[in-house]
C-alpha atoms as a PDB file:
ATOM      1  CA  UNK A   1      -7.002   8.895  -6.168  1.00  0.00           C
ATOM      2  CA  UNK A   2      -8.064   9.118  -9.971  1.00  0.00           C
ATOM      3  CA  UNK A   3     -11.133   9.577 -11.885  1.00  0.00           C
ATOM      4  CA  UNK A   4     -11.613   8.916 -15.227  1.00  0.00           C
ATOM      5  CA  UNK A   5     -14.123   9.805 -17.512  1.00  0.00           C
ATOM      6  CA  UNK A   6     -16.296   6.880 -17.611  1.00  0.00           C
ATOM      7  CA  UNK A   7     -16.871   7.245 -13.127  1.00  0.00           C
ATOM      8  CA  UNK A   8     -14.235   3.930 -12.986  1.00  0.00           C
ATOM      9  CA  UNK A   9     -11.808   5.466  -9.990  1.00  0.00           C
ATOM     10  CA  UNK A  10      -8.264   4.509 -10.088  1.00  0.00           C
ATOM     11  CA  UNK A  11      -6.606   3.998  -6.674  1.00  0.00           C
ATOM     12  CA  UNK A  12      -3.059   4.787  -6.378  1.00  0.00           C
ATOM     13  CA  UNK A  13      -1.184   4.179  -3.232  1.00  0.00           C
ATOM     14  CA  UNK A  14       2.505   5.198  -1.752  1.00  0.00           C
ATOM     15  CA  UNK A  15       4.930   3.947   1.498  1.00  0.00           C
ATOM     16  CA  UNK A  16       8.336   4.345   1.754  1.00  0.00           C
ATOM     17  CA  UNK A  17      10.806   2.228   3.724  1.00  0.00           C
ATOM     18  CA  UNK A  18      14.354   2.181   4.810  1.00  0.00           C
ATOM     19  CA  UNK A  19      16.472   0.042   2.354  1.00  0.00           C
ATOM     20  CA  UNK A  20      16.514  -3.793   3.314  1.00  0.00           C
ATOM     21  CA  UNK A  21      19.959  -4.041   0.658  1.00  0.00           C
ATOM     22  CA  UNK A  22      21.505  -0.445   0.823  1.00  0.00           C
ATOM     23  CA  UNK A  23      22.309   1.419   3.510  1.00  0.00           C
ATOM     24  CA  UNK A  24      20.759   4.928   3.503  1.00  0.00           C
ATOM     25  CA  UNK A  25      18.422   4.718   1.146  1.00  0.00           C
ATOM     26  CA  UNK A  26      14.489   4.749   1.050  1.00  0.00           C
ATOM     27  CA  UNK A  27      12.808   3.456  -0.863  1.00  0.00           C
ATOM     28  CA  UNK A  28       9.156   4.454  -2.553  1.00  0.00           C
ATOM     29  CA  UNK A  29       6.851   1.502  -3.464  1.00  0.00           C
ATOM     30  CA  UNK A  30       3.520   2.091  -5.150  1.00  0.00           C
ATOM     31  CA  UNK A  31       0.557  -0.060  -5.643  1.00  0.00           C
ATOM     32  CA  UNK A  32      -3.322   0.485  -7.743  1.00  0.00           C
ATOM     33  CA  UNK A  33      -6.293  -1.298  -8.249  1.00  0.00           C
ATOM     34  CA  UNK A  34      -5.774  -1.549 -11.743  1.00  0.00           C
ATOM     35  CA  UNK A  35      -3.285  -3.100 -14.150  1.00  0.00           C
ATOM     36  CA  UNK A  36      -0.621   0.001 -15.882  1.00  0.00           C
ATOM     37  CA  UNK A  37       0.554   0.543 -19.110  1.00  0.00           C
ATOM     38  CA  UNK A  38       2.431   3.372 -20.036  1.00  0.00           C
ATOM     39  CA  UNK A  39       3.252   5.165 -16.647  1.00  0.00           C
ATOM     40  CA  UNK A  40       5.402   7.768 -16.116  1.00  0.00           C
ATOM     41  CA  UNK A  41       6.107   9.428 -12.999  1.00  0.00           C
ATOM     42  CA  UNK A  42       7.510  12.556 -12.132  1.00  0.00           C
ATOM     43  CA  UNK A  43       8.873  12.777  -8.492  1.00  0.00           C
ATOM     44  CA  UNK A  44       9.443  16.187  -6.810  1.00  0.00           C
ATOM     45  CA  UNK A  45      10.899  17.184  -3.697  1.00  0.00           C
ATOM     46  CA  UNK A  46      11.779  20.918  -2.914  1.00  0.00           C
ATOM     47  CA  UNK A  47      14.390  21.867  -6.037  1.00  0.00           C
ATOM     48  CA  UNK A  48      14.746  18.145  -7.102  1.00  0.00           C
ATOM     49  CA  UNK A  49      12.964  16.585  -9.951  1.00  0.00           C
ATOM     50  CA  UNK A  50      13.154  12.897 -11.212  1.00  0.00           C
ATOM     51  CA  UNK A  51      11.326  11.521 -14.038  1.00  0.00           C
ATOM     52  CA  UNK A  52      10.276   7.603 -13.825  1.00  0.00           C
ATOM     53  CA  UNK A  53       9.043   6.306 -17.441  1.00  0.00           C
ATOM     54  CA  UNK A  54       9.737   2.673 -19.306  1.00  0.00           C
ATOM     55  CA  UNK A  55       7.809   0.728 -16.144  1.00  0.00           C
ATOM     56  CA  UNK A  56       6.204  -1.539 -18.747  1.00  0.00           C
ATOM     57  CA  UNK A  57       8.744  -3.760 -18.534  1.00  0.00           C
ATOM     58  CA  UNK A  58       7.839  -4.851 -14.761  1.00  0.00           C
ATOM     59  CA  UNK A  59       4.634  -6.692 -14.396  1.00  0.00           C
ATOM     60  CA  UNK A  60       2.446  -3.529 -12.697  1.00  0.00           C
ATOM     61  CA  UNK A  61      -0.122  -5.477 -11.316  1.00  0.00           C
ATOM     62  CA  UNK A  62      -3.285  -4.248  -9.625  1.00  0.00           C
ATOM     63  CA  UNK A  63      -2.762  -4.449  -5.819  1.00  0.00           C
ATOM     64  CA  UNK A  64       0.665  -5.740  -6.017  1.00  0.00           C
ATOM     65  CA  UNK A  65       3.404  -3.435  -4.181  1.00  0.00           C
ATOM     66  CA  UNK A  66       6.079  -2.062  -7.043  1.00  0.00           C
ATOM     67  CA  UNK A  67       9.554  -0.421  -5.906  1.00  0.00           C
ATOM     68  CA  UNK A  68       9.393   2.836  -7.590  1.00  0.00           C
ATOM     69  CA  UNK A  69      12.784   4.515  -6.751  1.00  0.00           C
ATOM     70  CA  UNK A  70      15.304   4.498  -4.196  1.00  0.00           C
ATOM     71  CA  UNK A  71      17.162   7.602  -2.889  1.00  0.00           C
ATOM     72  CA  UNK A  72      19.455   8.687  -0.173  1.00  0.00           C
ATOM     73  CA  UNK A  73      19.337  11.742   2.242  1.00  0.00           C
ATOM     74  CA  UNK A  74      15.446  11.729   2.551  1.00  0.00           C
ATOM     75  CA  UNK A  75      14.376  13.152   5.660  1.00  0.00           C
ATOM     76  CA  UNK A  76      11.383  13.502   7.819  1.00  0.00           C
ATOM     77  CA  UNK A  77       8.833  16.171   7.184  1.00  0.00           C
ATOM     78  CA  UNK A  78      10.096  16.359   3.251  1.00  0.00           C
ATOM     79  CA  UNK A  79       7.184  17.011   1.056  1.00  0.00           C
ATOM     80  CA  UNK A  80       6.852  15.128  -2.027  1.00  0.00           C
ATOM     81  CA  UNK A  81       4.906  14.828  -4.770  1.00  0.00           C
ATOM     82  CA  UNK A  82       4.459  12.001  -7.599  1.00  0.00           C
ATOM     83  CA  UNK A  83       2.753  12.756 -10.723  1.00  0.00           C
ATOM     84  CA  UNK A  84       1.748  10.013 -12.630  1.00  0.00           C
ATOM     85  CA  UNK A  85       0.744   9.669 -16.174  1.00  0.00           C
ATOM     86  CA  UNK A  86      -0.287   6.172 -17.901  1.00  0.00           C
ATOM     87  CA  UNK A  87      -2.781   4.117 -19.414  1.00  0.00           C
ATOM     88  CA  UNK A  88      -5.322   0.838 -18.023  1.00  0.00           C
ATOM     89  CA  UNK A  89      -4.188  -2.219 -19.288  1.00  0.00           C
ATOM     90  CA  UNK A  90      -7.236  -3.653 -21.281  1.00  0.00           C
ATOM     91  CA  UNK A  91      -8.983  -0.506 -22.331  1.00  0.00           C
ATOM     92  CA  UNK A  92      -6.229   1.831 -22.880  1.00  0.00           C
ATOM     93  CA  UNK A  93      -7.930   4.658 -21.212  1.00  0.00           C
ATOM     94  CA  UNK A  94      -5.802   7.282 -20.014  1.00  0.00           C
ATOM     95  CA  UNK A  95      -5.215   8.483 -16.726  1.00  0.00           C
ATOM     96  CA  UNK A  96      -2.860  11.780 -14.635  1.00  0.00           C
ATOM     97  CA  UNK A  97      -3.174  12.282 -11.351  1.00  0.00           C
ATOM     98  CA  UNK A  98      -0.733  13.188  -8.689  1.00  0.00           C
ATOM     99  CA  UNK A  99       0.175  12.676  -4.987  1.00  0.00           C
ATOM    100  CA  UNK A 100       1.537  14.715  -2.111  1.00  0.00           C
ATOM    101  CA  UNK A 101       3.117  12.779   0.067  1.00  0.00           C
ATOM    102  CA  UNK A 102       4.871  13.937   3.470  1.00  0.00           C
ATOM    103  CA  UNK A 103       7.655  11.641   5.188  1.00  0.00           C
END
C-alpha cells in the first residue's frame, strides 16, 4: 500500500499463477485502484534483479489484473520483492512504494 502526499492511498496488489500457455513458468499479475502512468518496477529475488519499465503502452487500469512478468524455476517459500515507481493518470502525482511478497 501507498501514500501520497495529499492522504489519497494507492492500493497495489500481487498473485502469481502457474502459466496457462508455457509450461514452467509463473506468472506475476498486478492490479491498483488507480489508473498508472509511468511505472517502473524493479523485481528482486535473492541475487536476481529485473527491471520492468515502458508499461504505458498497456492500458493499466484501476482494478483490472495486468501480467507483469513471467519466469521459470520459481519456487515455494522464495521471497520477493517489487518496487514500483510511477505516476496517477490525471494528476500526475508521483508515487514509490514496494512489496514483499513470499510464494
Amino acid at each position: 500500500m501507498i501514500f501520497l502526499k495529499n492522504e489519497k492511498k494507492i492500493e497495489i496488489d500481487i498473485i502469481h499463477c502457474e502459466s496457462g500457455e508455457f509450461k514452467g513458468v509463473t506468472e506475476f499479475w498486478f492490479k491498483s485502484n488507480y489508473k498508472i502512468a509511468n511505472l517502473k518496477v524493479v523485481i528482486k529475488v535473492e541475487e536476481f534483479i529485473d527491471i520492468i519499465s515502458g508499461l504505458d503502452f498497456i492500458s493499466i487500469k484501476n482494478n483490472n489484473w495486468t501480467l507483469l512478468a513471467g519466469y521459470e524455476n520459481v519456487k515455494e517459500n522464495q521471497k520477493w520483492r517489487f518496487t514500483f515507481t510511477g505516476k496517477l493518470n490525471g494528476n500526475n502525482e508521483k508515487f514509490n512504494s514496494f512489496i514483499d511478497y513470499k510464494i
